[in-house]
N, C-alpha and C. Protein backbone atom coordinates (compact mmCIF):
# COMPACT_ATOMS: atom_id res chain seq x y z
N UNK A 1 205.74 99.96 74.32
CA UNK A 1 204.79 100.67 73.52
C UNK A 1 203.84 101.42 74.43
N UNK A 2 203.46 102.49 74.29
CA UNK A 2 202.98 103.05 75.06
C UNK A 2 201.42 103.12 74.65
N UNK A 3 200.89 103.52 76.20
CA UNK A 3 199.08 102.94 75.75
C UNK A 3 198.86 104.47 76.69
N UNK A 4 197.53 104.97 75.88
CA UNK A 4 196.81 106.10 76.57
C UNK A 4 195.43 105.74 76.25
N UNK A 5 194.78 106.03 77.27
CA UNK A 5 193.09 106.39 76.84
C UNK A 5 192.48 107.33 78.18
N UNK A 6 191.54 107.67 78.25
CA UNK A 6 190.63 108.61 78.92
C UNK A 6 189.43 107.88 79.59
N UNK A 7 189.36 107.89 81.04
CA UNK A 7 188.40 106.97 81.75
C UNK A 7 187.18 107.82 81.93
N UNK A 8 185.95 107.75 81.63
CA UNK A 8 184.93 108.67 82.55
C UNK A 8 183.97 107.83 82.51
N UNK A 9 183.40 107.08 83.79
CA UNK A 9 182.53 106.80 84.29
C UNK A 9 181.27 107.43 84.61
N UNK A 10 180.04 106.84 84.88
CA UNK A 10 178.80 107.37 85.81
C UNK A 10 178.88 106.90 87.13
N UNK A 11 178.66 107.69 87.78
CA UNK A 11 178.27 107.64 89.09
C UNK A 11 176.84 106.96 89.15
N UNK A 12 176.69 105.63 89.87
CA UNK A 12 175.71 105.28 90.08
C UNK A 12 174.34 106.14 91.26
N UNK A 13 175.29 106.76 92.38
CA UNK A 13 174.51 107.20 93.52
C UNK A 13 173.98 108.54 92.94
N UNK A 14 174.89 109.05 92.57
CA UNK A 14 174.54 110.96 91.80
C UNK A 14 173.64 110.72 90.55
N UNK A 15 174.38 109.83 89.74
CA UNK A 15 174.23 110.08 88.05
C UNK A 15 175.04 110.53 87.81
N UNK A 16 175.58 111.17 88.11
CA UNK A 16 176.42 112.19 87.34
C UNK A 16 177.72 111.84 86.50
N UNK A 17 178.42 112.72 85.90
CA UNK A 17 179.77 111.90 85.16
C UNK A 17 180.93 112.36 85.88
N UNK A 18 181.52 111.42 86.18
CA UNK A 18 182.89 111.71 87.12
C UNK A 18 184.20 111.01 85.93
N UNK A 19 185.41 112.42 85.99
CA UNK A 19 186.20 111.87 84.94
C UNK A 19 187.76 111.92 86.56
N UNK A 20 187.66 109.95 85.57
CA UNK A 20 189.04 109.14 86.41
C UNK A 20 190.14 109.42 86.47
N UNK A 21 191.33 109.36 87.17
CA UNK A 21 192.80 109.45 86.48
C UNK A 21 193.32 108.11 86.03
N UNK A 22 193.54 108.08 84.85
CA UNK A 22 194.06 107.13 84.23
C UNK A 22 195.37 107.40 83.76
N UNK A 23 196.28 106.40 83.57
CA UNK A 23 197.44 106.43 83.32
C UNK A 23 197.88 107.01 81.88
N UNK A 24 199.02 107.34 81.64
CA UNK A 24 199.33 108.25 80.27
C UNK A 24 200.23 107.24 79.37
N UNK A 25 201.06 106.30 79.89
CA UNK A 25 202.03 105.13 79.77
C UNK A 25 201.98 104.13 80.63
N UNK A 26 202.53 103.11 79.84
CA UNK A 26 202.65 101.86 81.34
C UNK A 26 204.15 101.27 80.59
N UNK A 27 205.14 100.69 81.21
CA UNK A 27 206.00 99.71 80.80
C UNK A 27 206.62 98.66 81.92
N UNK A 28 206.53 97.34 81.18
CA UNK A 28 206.36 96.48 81.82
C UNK A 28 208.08 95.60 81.64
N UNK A 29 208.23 95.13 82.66
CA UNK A 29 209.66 94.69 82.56
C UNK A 29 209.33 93.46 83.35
N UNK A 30 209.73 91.90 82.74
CA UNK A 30 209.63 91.23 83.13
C UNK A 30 210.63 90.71 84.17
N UNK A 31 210.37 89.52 85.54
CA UNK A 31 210.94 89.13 85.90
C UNK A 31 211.06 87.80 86.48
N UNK A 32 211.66 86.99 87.39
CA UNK A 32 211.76 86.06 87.67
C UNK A 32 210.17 84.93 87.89
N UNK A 33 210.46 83.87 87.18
CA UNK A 33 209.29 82.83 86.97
C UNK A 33 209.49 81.84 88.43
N UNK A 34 208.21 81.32 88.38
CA UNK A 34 208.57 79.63 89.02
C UNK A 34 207.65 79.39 89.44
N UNK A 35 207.04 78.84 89.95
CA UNK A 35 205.68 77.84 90.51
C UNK A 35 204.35 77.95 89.88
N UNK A 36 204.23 78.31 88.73
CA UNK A 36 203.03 78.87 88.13
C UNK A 36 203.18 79.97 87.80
N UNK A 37 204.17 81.14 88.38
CA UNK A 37 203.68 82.24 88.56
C UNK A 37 204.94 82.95 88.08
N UNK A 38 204.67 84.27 87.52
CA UNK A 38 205.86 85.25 87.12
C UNK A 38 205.53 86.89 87.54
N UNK A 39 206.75 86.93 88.11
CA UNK A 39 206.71 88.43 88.85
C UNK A 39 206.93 90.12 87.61
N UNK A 40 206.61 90.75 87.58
CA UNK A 40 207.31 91.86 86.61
C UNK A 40 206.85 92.95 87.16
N UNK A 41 207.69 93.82 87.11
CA UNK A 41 207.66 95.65 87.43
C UNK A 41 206.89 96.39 86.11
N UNK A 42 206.03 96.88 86.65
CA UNK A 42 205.39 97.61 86.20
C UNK A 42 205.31 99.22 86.05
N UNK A 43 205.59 100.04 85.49
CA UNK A 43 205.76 101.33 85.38
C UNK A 43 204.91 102.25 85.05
N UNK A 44 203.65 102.88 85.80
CA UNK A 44 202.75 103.77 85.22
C UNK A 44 203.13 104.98 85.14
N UNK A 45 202.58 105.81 84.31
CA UNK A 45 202.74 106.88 84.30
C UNK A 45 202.00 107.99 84.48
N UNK A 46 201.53 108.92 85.14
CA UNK A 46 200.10 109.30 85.63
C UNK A 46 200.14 110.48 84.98
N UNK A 47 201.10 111.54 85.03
CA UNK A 47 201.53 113.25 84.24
C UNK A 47 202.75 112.94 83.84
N UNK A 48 202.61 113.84 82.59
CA UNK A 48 203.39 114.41 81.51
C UNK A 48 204.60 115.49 81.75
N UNK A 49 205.16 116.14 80.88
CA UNK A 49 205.68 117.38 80.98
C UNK A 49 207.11 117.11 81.81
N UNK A 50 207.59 118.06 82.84
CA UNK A 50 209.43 118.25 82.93
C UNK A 50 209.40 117.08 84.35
N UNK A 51 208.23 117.28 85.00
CA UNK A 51 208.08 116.56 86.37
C UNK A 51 206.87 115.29 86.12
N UNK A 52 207.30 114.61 85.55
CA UNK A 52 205.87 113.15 85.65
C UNK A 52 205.99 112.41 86.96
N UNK A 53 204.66 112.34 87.34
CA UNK A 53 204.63 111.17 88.20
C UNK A 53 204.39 109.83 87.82
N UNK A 54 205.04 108.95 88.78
CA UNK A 54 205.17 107.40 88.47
C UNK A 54 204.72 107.11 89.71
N UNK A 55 204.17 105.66 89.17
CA UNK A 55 203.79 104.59 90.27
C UNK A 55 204.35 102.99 89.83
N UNK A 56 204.91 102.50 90.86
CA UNK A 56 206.04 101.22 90.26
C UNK A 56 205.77 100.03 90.80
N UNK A 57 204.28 99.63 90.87
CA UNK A 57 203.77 98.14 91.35
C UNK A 57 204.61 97.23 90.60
N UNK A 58 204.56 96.26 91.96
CA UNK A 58 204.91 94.72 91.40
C UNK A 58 204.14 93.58 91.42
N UNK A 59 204.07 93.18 89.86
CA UNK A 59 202.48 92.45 89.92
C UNK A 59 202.97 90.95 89.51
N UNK A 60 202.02 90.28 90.49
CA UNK A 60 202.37 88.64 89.98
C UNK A 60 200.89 88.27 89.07
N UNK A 61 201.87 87.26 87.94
CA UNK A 61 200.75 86.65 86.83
C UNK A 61 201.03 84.83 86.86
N UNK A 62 199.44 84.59 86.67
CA UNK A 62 199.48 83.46 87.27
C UNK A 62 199.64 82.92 85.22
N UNK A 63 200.90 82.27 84.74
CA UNK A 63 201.08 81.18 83.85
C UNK A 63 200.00 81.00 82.88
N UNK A 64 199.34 79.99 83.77
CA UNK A 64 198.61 79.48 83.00
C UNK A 64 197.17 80.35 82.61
N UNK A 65 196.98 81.42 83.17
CA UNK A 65 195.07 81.69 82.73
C UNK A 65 195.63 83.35 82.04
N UNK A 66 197.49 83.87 82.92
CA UNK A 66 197.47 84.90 82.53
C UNK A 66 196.94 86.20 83.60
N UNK A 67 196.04 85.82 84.36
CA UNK A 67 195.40 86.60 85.32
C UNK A 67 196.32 86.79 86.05
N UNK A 68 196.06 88.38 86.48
CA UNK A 68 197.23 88.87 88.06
C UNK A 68 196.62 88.20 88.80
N UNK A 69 197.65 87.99 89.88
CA UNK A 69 197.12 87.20 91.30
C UNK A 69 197.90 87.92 92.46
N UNK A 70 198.35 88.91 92.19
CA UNK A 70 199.02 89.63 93.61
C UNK A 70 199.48 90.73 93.01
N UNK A 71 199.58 92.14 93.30
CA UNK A 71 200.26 93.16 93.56
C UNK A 71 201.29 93.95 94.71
N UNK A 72 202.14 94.24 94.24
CA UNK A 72 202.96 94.44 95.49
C UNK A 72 203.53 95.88 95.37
């Protein structure tokens, strides 16, 4: 399922409003479990259109709280 939203922060030092790049999609593919912990590929998607860019971290989740505990 795909997730979009629009990041814009303040700049604490300026004030000013600085707009983030945030992702356009994410999909998540699970993978191998064991000691607490489960690994899955992650798929962002940063642009749209004929050429999108991707970024393809691999993130570990710790079981029990749910929290990432490593990126790779």
């Amino acid at each position: 399922m795909p997730h979009t939203r629009t990041c814009v922060r303040r700049e604490r030092s300026s004030g000013g409003c600085t707009r983030r790049a945030t992702h356009l999609a994410l999909k998540v593919t699970a993978g191998d479990s064991g000691a607490g912990h489960t690994w899955s590929k992650v798929r962002l998607t940063w642009s749209g259109g004929k050429r999108p860019t991707y970024t393809c971290p691999t993130v570990q989740t710790d079981l029990r709280t749910g929290k990432i505990s490593d990126i790779r």
